[in-house]
Protein backbone atom coordinates (compact mmCIF):
# COMPACT_ATOMS: atom_id res chain seq x y z
CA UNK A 1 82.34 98.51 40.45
CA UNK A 2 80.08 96.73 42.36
CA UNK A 3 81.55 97.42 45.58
CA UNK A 4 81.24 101.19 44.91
CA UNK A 5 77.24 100.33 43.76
CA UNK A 6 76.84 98.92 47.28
CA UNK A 7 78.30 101.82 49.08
CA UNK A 8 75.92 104.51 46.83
CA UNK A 9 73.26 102.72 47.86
CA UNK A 10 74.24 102.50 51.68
CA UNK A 11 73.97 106.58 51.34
CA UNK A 12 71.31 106.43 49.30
CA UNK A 13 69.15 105.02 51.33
CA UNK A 14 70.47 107.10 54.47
CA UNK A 15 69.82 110.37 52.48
CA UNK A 16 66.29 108.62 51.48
CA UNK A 17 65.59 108.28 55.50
CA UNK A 18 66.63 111.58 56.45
CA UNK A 19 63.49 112.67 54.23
CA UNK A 20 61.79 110.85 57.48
CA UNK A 21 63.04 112.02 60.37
CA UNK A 22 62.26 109.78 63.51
CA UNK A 23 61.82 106.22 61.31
CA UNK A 24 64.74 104.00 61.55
CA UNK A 25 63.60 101.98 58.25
CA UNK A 26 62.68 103.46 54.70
CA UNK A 27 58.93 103.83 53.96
CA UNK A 28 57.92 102.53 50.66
CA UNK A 29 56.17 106.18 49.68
CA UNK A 30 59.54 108.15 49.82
CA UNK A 31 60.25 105.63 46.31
CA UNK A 32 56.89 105.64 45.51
CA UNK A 33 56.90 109.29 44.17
CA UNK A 34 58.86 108.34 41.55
CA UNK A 35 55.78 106.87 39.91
CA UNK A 36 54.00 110.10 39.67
CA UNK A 37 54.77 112.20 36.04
CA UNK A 38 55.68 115.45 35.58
CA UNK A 39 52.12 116.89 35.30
CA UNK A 40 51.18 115.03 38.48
CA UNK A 41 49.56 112.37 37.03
CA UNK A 42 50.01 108.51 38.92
CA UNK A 43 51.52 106.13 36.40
CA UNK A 44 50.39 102.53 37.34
CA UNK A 45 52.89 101.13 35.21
CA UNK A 46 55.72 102.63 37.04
CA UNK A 47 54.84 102.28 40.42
CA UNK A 48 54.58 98.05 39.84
CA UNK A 49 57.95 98.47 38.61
CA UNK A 50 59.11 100.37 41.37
CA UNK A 51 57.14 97.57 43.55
CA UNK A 52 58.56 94.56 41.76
CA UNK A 53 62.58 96.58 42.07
CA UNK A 54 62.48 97.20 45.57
CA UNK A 55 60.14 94.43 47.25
CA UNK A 56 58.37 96.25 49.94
CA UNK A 57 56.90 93.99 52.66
CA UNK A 58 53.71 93.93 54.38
CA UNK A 59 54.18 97.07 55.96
CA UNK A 60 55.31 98.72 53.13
CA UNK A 61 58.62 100.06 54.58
CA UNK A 62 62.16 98.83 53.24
CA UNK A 63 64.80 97.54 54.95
CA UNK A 64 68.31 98.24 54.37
CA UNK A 65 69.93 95.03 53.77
CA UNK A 66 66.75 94.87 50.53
CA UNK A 67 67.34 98.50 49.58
CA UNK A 68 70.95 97.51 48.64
CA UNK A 69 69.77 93.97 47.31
CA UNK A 70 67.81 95.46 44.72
CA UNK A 71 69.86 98.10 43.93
CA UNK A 72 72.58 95.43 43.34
CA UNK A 73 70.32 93.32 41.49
CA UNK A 74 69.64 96.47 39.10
CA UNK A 75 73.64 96.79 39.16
CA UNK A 76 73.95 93.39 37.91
CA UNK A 77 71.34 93.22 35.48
CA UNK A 78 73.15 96.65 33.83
CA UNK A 79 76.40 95.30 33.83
CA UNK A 80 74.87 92.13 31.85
CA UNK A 81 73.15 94.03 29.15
CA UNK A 82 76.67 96.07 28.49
CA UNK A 83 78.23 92.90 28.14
CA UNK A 84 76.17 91.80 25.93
CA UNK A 85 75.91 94.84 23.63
CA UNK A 86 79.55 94.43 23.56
CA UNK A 87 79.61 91.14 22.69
CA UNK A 88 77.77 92.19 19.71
CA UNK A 89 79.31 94.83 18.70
CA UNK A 90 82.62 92.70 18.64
CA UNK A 91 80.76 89.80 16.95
CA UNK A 92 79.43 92.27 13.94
CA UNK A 93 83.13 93.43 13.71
CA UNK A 94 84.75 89.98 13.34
CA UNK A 95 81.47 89.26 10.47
CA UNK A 96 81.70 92.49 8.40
């Protein structure tokens, strides 16, 4: 539920701090390894993504309250494209 994608993220984002001990707000590089592949290479591609999901600001650190906002808005976005795959799936049932 959505409620329980808010509260994952809440802990999320406190397990993601404890990886910086001392800062009270998320850094933007702790999310920003993701964008690196498996042989260590930097992919561009994923690190916009990762840019354009979480909405650093100036600083590059992220704040809580947009931590959960854009984990939400990933939540959301999900729960549409299940919807619609079931709306298919029920629409190519009710045709064949």
């Amino acid at each position: 539920s959505r409620d329980s994608c808010i509260k994952s993220s809440k802990a999320l984002y406190k397990g993601l701090l404890a990886l910086t001990p001392g800062s009270t707000i998320l850094h933007f590089d702790v999310i920003g390894v993701l964008a690196y592949n498996a042989d260590g290479s930097f992919d561009e591609r994923k690190a916009k993504e990762l840019v354009k999901l979480f909405r650093p600001d100036k600083n590059d650190e992220i704040s809580l309250l947009a931590f959960v906002q854009s984990c939400d808005s990933a939540y959301k976005k999900l729960r549409y494209l299940r919807a619609g795959v079931s709306n298919s799936t029920l629409i190519d049932k009710v045709l064949e």
